[in-house]
PDB file of N, CA and C in Angstrom:
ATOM      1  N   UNK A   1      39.388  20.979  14.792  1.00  0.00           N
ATOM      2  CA  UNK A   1      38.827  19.637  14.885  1.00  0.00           C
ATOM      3  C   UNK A   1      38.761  19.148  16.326  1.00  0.00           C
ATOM      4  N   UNK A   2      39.735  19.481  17.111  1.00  0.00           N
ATOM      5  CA  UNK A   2      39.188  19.248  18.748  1.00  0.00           C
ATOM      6  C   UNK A   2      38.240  19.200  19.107  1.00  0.00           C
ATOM      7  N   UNK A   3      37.401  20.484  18.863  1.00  0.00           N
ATOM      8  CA  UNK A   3      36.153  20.728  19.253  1.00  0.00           C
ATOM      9  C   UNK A   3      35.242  19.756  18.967  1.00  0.00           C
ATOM     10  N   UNK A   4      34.957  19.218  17.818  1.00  0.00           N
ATOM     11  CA  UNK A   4      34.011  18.276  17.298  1.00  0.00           C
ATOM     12  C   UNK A   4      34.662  16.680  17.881  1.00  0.00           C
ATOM     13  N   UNK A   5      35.997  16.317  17.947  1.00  0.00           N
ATOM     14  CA  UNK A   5      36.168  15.251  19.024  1.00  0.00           C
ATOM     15  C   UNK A   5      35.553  15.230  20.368  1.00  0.00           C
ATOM     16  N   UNK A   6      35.553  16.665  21.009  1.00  0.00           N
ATOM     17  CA  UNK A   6      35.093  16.395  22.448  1.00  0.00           C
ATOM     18  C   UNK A   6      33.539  16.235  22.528  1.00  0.00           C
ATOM     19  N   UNK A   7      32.843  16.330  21.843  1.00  0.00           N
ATOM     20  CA  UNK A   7      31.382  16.033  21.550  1.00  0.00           C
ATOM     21  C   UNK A   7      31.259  15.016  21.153  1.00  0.00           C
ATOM     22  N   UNK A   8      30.047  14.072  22.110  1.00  0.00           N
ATOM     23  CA  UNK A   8      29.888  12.910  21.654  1.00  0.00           C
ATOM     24  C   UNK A   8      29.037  12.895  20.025  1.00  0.00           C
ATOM     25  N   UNK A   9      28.462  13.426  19.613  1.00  0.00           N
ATOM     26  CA  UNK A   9      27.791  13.415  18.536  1.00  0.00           C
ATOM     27  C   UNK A   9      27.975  14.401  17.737  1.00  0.00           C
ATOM     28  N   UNK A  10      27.809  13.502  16.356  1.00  0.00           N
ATOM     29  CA  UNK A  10      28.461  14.510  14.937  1.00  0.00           C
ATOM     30  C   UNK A  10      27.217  14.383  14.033  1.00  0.00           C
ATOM     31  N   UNK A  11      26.714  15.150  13.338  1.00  0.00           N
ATOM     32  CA  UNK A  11      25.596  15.266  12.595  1.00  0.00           C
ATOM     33  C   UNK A  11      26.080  16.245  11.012  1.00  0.00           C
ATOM     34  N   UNK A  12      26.584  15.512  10.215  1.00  0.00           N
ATOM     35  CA  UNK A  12      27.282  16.475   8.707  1.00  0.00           C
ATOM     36  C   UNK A  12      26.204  16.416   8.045  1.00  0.00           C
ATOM     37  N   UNK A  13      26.011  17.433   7.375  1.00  0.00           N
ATOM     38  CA  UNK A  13      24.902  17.528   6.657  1.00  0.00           C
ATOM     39  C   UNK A  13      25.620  17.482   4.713  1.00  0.00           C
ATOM     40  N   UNK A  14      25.379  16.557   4.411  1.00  0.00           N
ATOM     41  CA  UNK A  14      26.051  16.898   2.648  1.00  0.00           C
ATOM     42  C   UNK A  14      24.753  18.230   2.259  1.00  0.00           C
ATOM     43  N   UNK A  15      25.865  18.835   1.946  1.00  0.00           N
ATOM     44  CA  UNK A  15      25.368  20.433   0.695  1.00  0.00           C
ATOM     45  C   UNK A  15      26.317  20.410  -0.730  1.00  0.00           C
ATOM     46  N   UNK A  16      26.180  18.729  -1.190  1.00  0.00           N
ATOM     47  CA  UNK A  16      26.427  18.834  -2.498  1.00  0.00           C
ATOM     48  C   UNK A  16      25.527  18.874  -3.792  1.00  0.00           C
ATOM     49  N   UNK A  17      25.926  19.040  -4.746  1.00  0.00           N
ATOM     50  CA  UNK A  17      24.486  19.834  -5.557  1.00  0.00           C
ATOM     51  C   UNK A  17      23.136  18.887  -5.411  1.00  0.00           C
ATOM     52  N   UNK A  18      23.299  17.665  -5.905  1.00  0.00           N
ATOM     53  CA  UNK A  18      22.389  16.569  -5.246  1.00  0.00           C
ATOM     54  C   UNK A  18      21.385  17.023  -4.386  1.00  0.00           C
ATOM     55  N   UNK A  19      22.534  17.208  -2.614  1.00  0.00           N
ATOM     56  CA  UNK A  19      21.420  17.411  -1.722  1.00  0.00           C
ATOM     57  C   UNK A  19      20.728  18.471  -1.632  1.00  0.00           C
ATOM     58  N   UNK A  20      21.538  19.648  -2.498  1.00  0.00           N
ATOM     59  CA  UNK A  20      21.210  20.952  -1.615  1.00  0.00           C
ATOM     60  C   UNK A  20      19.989  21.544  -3.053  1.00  0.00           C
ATOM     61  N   UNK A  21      19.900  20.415  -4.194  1.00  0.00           N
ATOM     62  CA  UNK A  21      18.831  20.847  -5.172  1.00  0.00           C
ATOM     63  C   UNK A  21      17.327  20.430  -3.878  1.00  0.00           C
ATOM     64  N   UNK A  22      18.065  19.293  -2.947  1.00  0.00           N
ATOM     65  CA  UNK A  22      16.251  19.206  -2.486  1.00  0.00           C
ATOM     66  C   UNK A  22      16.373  19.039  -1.000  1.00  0.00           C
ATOM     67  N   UNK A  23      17.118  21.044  -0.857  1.00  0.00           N
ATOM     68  CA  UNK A  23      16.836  21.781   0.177  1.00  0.00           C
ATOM     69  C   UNK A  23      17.771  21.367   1.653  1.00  0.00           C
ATOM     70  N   UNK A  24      19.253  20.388   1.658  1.00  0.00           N
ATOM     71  CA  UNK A  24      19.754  20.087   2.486  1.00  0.00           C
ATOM     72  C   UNK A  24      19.909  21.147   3.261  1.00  0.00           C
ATOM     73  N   UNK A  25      20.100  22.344   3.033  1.00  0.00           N
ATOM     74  CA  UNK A  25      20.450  23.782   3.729  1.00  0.00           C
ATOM     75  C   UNK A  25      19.613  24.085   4.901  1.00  0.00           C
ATOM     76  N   UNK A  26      18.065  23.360   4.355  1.00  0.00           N
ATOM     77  CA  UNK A  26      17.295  23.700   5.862  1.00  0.00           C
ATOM     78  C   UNK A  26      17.524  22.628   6.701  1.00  0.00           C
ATOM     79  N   UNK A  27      17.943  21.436   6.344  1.00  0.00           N
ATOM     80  CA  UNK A  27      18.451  20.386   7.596  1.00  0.00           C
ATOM     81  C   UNK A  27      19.593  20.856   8.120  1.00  0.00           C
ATOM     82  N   UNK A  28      20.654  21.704   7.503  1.00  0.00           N
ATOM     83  CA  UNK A  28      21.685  22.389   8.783  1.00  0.00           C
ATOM     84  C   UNK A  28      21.309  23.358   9.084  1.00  0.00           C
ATOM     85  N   UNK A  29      20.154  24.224   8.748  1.00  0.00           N
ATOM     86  CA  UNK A  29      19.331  25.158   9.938  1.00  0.00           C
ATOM     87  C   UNK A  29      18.885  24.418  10.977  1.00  0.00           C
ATOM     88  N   UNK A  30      18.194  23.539  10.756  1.00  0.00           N
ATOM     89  CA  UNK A  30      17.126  22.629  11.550  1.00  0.00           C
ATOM     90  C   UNK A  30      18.306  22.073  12.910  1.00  0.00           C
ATOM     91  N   UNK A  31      19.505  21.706  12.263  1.00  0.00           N
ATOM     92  CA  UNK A  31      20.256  20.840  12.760  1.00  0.00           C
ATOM     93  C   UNK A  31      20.478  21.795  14.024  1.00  0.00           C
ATOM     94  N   UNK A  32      20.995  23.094  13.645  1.00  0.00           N
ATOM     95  CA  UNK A  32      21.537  23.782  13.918  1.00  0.00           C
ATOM     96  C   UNK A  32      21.054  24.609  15.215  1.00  0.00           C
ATOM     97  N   UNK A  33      19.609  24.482  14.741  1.00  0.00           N
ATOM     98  CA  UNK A  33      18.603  25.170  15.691  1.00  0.00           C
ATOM     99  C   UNK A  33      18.453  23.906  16.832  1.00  0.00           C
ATOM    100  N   UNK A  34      18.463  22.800  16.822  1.00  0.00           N
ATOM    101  CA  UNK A  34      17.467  21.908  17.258  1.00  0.00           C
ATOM    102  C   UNK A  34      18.524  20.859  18.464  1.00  0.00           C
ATOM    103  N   UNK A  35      20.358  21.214  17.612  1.00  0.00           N
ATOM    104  CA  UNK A  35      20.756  20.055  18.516  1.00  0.00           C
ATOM    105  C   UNK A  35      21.829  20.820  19.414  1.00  0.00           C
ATOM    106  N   UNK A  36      21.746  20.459  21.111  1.00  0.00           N
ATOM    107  CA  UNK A  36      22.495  20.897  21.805  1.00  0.00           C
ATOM    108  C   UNK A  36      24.077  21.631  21.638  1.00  0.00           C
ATOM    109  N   UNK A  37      24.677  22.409  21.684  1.00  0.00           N
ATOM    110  CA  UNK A  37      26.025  22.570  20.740  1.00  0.00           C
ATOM    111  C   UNK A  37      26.968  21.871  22.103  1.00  0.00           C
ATOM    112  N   UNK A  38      26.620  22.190  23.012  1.00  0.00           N
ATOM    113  CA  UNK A  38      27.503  21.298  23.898  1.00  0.00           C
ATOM    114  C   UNK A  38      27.705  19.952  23.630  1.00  0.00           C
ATOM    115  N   UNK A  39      26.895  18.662  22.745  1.00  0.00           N
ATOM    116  CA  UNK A  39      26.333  16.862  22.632  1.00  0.00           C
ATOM    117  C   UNK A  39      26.960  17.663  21.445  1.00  0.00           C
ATOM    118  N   UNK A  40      26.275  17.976  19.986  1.00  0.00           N
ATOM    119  CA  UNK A  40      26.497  17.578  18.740  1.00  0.00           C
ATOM    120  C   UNK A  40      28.032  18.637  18.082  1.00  0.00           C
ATOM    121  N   UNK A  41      28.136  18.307  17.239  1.00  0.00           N
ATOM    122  CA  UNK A  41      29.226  19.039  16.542  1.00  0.00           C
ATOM    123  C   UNK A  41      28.199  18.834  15.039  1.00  0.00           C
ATOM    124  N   UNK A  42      27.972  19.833  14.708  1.00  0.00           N
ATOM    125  CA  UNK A  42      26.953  19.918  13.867  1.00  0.00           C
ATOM    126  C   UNK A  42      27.659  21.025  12.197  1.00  0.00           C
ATOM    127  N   UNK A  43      27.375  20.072  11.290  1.00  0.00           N
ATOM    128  CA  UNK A  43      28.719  21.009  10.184  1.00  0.00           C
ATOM    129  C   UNK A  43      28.506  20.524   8.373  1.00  0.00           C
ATOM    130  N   UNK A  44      28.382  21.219   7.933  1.00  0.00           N
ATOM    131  CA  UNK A  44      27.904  21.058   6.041  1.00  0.00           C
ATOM    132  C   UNK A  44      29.017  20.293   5.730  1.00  0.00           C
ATOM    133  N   UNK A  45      28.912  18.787   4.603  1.00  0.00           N
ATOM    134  CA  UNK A  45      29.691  18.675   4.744  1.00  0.00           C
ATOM    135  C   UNK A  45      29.688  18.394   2.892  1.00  0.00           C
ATOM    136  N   UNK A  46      30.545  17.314   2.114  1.00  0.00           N
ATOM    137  CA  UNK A  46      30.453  17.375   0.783  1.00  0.00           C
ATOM    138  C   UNK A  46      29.552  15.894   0.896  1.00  0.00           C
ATOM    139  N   UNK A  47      29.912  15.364  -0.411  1.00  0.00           N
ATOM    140  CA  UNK A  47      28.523  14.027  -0.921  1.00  0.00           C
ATOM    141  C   UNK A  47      28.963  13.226  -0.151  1.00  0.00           C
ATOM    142  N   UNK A  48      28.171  12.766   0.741  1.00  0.00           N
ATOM    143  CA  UNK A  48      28.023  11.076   0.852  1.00  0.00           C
ATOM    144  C   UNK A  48      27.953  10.050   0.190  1.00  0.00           C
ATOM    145  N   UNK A  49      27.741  10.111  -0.738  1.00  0.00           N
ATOM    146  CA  UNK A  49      27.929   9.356  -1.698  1.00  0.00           C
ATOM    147  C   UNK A  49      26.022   8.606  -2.624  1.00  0.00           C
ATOM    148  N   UNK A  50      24.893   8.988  -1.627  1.00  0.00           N
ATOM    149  CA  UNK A  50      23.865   8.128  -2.252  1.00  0.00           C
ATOM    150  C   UNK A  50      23.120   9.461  -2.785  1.00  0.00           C
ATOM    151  N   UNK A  51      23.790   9.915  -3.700  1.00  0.00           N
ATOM    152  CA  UNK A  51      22.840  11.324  -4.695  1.00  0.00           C
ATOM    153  C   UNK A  51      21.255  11.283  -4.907  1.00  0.00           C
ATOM    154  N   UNK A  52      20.911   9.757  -5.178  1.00  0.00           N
ATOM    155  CA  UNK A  52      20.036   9.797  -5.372  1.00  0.00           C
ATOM    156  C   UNK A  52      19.194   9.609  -4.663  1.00  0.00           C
ATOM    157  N   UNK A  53      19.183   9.317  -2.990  1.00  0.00           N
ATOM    158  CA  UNK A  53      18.569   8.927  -2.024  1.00  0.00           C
ATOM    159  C   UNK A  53      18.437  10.178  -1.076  1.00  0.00           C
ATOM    160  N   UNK A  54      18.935  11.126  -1.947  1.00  0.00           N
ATOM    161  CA  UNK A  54      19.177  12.525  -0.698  1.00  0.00           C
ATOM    162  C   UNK A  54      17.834  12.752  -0.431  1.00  0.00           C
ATOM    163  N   UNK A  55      17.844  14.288   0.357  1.00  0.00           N
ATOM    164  CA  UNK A  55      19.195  14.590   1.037  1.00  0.00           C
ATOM    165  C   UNK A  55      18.959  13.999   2.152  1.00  0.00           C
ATOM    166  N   UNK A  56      20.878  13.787   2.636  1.00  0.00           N
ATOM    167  CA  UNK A  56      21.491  12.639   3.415  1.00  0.00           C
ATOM    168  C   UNK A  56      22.645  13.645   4.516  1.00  0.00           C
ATOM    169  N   UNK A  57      22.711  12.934   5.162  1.00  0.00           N
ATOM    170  CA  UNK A  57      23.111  13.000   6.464  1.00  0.00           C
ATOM    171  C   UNK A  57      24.203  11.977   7.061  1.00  0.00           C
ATOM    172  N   UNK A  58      25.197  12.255   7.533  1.00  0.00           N
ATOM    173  CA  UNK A  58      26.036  11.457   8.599  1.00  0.00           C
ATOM    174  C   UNK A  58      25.954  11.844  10.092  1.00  0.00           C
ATOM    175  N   UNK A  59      25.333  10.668  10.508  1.00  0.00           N
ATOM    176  CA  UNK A  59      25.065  10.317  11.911  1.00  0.00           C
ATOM    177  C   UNK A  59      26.126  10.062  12.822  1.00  0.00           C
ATOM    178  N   UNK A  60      26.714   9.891  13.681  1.00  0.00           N
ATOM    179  CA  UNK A  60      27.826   9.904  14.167  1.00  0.00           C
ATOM    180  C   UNK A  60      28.556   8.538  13.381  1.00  0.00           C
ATOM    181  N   UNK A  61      28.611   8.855  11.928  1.00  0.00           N
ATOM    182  CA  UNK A  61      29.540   8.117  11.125  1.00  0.00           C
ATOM    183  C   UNK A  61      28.801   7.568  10.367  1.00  0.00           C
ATOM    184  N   UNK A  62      27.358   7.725  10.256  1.00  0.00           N
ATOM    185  CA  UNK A  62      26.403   6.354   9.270  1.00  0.00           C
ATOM    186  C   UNK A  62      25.518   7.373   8.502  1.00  0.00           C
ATOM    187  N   UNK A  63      25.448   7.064   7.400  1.00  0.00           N
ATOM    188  CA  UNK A  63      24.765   7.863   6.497  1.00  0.00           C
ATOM    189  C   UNK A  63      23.636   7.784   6.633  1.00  0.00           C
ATOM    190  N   UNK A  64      22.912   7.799   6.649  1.00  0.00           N
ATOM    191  CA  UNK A  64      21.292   8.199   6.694  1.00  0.00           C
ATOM    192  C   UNK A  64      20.542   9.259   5.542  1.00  0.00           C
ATOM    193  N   UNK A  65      19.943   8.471   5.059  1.00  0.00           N
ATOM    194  CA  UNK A  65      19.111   9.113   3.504  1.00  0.00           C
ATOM    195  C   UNK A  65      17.683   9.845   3.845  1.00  0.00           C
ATOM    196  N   UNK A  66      17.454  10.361   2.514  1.00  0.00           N
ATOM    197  CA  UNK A  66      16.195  10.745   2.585  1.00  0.00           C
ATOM    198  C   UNK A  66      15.859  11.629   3.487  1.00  0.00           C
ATOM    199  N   UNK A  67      16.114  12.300   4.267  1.00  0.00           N
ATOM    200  CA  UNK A  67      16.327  12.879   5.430  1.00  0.00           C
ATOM    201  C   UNK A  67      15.332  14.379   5.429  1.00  0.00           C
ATOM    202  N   UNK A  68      14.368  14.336   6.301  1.00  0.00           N
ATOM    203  CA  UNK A  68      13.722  15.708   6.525  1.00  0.00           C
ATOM    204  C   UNK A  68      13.728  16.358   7.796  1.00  0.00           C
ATOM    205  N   UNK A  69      13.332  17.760   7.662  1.00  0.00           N
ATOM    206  CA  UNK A  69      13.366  18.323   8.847  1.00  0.00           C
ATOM    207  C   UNK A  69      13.385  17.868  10.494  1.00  0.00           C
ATOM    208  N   UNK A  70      11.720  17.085   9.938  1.00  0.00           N
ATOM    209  CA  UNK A  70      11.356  16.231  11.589  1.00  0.00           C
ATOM    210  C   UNK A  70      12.225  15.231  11.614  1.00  0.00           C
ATOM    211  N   UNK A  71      13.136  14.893  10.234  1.00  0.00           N
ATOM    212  CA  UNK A  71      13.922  13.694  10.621  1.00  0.00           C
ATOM    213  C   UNK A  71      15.399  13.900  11.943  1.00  0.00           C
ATOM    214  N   UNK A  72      15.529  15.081  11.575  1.00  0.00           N
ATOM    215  CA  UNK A  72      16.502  15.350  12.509  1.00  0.00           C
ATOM    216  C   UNK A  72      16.149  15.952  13.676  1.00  0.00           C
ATOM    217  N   UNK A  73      15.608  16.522  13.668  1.00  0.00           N
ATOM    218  CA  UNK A  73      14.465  16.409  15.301  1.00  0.00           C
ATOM    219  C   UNK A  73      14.748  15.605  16.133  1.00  0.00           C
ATOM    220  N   UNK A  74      14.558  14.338  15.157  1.00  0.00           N
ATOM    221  CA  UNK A  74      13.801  12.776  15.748  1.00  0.00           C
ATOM    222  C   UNK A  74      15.355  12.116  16.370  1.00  0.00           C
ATOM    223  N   UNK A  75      16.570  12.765  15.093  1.00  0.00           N
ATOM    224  CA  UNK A  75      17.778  11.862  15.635  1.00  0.00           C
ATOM    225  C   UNK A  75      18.549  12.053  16.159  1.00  0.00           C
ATOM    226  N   UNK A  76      18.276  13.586  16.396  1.00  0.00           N
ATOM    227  CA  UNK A  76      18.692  14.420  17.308  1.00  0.00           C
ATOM    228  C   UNK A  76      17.921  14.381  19.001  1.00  0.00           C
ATOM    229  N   UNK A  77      16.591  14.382  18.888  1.00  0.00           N
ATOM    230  CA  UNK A  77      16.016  13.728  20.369  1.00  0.00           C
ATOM    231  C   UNK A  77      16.338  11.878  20.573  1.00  0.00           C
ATOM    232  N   UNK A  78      16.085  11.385  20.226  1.00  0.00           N
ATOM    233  CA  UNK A  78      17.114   9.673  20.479  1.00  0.00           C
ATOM    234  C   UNK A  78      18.119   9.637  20.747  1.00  0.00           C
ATOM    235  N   UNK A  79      18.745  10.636  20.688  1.00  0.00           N
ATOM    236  CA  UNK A  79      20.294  10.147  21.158  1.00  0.00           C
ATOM    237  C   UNK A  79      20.477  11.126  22.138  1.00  0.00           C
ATOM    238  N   UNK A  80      19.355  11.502  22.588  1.00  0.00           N
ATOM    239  CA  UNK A  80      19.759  12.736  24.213  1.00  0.00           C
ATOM    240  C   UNK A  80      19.996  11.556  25.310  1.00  0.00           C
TER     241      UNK A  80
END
């Protein structure tokens, strides 16, 4: 867990059945591919809690719904 403290930014991706029926797995490719590993700490994580708003994402602590590929692109370039 150090590691992900010394990075300013955390990006969890929920891969609970919810998200991962509509494809969360390619937002932690995407994530994975797309955000600096030095800035993000980037990591699958369980439900966030809005099943039905997936798939969802925690932003450096804020959930964020609905979430697609270019979405993390997008929230991943804003916070460079």
């Amino acid at each position: 867990m150090a590691d992900a403290a010394a990075k300013p930014h955390s990006l969890r991706v929920c891969v609970g059945s919810g998200c991962s029926m509509r494809f969360s797995y390619d937002l932690l490719t995407e994530a994975e591919d797309v955000a600096p590993s030095a800035e993000w700490h980037v990591a699958a994580c369980g439900c966030l809690g809005s099943c039905e708003d997936g798939p969802n994402v925690s932003v450096d602590g804020q959930v964020v719904v609905d979430v697609s590929p270019e979405a993390v692109r997008r929230i991943v370039s804003d916070r460079r």
